[in-house]
Structures are given as C-alpha cells and as structure tokens.
C-alpha atoms as a PDB file:
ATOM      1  CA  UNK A   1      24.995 -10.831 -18.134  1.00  0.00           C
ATOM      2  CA  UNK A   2      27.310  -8.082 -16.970  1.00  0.00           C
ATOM      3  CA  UNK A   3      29.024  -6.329 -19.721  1.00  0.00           C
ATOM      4  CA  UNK A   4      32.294  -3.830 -18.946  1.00  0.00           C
ATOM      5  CA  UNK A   5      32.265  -0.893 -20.699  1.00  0.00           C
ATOM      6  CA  UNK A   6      35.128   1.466 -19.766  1.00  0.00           C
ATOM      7  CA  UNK A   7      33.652   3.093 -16.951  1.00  0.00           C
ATOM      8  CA  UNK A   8      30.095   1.601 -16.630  1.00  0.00           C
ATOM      9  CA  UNK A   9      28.903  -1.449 -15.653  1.00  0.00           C
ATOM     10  CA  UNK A  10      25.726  -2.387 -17.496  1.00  0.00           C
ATOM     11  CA  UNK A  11      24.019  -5.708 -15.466  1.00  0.00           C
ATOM     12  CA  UNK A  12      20.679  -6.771 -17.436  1.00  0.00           C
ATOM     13  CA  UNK A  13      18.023  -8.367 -15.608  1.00  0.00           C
ATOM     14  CA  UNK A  14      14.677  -9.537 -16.482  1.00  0.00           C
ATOM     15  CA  UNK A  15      15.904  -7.901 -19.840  1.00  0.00           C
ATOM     16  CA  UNK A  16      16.029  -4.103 -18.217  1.00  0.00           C
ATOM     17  CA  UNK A  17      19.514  -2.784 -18.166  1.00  0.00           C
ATOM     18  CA  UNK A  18      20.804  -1.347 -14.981  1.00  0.00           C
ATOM     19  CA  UNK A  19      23.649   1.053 -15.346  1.00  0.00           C
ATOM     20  CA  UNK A  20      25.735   1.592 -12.365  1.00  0.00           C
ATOM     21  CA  UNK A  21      29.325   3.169 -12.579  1.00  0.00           C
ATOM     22  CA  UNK A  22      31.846   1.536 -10.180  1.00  0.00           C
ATOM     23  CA  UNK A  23      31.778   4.704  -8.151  1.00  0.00           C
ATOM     24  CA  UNK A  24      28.321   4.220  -6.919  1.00  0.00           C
ATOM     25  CA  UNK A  25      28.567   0.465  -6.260  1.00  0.00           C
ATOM     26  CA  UNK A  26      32.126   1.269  -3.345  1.00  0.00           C
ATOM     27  CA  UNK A  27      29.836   2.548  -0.382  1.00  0.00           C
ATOM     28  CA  UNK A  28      28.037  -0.076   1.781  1.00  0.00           C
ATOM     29  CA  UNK A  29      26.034   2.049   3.465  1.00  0.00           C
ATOM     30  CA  UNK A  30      24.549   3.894  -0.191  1.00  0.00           C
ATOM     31  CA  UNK A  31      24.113   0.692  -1.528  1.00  0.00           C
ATOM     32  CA  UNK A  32      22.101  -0.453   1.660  1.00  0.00           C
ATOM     33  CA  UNK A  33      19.899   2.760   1.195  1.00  0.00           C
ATOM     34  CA  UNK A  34      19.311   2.000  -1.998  1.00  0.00           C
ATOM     35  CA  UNK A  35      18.479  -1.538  -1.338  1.00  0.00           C
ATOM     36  CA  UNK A  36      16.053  -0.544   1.470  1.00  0.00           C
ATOM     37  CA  UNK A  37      14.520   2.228  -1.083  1.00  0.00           C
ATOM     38  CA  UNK A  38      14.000  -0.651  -3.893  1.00  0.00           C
ATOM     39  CA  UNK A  39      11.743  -2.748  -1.260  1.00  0.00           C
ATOM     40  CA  UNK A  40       9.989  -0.221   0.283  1.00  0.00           C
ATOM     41  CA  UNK A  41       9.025   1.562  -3.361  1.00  0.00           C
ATOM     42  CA  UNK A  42       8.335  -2.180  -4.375  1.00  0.00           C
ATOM     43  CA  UNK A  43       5.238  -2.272  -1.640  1.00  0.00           C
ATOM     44  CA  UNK A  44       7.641  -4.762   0.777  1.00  0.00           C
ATOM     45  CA  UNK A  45       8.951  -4.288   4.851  1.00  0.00           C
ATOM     46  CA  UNK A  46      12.653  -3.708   4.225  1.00  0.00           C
ATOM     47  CA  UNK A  47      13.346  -5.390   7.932  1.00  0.00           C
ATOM     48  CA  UNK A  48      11.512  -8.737   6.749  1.00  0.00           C
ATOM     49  CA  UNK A  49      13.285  -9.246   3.372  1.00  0.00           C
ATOM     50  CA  UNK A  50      16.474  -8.073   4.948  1.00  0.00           C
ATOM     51  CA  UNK A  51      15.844 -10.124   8.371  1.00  0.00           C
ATOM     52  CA  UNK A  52      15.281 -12.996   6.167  1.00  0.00           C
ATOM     53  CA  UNK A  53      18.397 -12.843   3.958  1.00  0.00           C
ATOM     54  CA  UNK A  54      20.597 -12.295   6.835  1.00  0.00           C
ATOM     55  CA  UNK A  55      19.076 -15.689   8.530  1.00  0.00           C
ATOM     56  CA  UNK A  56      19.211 -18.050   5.660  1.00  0.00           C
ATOM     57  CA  UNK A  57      22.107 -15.926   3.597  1.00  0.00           C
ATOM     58  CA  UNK A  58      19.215 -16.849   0.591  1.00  0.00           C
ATOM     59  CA  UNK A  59      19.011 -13.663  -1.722  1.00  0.00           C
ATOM     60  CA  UNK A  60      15.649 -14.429  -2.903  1.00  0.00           C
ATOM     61  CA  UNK A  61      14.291 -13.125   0.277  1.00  0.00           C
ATOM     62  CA  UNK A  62      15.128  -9.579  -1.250  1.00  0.00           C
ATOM     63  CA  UNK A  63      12.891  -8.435  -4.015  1.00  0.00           C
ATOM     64  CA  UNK A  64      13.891  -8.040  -7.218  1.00  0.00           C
ATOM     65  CA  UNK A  65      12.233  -4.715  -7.894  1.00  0.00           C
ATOM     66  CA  UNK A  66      15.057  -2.636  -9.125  1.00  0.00           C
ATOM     67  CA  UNK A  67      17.377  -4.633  -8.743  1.00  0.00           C
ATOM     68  CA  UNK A  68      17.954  -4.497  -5.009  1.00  0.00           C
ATOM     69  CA  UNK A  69      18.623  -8.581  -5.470  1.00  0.00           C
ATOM     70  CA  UNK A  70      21.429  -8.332  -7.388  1.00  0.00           C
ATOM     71  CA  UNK A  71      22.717  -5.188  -4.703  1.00  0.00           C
ATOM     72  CA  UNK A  72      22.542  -6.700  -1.658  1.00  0.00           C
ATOM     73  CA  UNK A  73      24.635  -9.667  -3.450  1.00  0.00           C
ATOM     74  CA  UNK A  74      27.558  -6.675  -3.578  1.00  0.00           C
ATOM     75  CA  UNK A  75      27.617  -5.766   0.525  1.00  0.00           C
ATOM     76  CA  UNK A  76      29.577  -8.776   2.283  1.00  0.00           C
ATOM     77  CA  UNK A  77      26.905 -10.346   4.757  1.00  0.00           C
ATOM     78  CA  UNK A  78      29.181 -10.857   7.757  1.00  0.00           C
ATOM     79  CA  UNK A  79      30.254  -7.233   7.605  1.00  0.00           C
ATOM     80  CA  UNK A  80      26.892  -5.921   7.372  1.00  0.00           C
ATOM     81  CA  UNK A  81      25.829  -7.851  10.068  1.00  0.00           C
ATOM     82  CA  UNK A  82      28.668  -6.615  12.521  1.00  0.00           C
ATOM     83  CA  UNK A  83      27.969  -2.818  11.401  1.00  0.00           C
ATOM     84  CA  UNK A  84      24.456  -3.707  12.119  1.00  0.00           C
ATOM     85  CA  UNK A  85      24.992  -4.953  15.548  1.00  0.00           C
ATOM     86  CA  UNK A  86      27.751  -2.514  16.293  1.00  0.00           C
ATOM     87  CA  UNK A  87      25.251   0.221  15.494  1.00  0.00           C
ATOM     88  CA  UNK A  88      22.594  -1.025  17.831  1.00  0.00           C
ATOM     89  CA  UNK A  89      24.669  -1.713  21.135  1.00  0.00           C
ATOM     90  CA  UNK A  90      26.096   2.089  20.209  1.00  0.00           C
ATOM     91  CA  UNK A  91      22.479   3.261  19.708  1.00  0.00           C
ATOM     92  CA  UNK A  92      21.812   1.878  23.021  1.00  0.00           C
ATOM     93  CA  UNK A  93      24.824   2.880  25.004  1.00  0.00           C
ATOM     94  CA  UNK A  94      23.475   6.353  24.229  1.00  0.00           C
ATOM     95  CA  UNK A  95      20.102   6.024  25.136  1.00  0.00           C
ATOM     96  CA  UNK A  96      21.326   4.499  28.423  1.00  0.00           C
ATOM     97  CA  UNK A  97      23.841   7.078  28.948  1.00  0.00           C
ATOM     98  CA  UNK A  98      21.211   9.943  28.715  1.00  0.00           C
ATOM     99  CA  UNK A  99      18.786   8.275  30.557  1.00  0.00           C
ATOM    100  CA  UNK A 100      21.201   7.877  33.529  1.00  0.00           C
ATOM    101  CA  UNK A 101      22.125  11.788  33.506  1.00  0.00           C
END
C-alpha cells in the first residue's frame, strides 16, 4: 500500500513502513547503491540477484531485505542495462588505452 503524504512517500511491506521522500527515489545510480547495500547487508551476492533479474526481468530474484525489491522495481531495466554495458566497454577502453602507452 503506498500512501502520499505531502512530501513523503510511506510504502509498507511485510507490515514495516519504509519512508522515502521523492528526492531520494530521482537518482538511478543512489538507488542502485542502495539496492546493492540491501543484498549484500542481507548475507546475498549483489551480481547474482541482480544478474538474475536482468535475465528473466523477474523481481523476486532481488531480496526483499529492506526493501531493495520494491527499489529496483523504480530504475527502468533497459536503461540500467545500457549504463551497465556502456560503463564496461568505457572501463575497458581505458584499461586498453593505458596498457598500449
């Protein structure tokens, strides 16, 4: 149930509130960290659960400790999948580029 309430957005799951103003939920990549936090503090490999929910686009790969289900339901998958690969091929440009100097 997600509830408005002026600024605040109050989602309840598994009857704990989570309170998240709009402010933090408008950066991907903050929302990502905090996804990625949420797994790893829940005792779970944030590339597997993430790995997995990119491949079958099924949420339940992602833990629900803290919420990080219900985030990484916010972040569009096809855009965090081209920042993901556009990352890497820069990441790798750069290594090659300094290895080659």
């Amino acid at each position: 149930m997600i509830l408005n309430n002026n600024e605040r957005i109050i989602i309840k799951t598994n009857s704990r509130p989570v309170i998240e103003t709009p402010e933090e939920n408008s950066d991907p990549k903050e929302l990502f960290y905090k996804i990625c936090r949420a797994i790893k503090e829940g005792g779970y490999n944030p590339t597997s659960q993430i790995v997995g929910y990119l491949i079958s686009e099924d949420p339940t790969h992602i833990t629900n400790y803290k919420s990080a289900r219900t985030l990484i339901g916010k972040l569009d998958r096809d855009e965090l999948l081209e920042q993901m690969v556009a990352f890497y091929i820069e990441a790798i440009d750069k290594e090659f580029e300094e290895k080659n100097n």
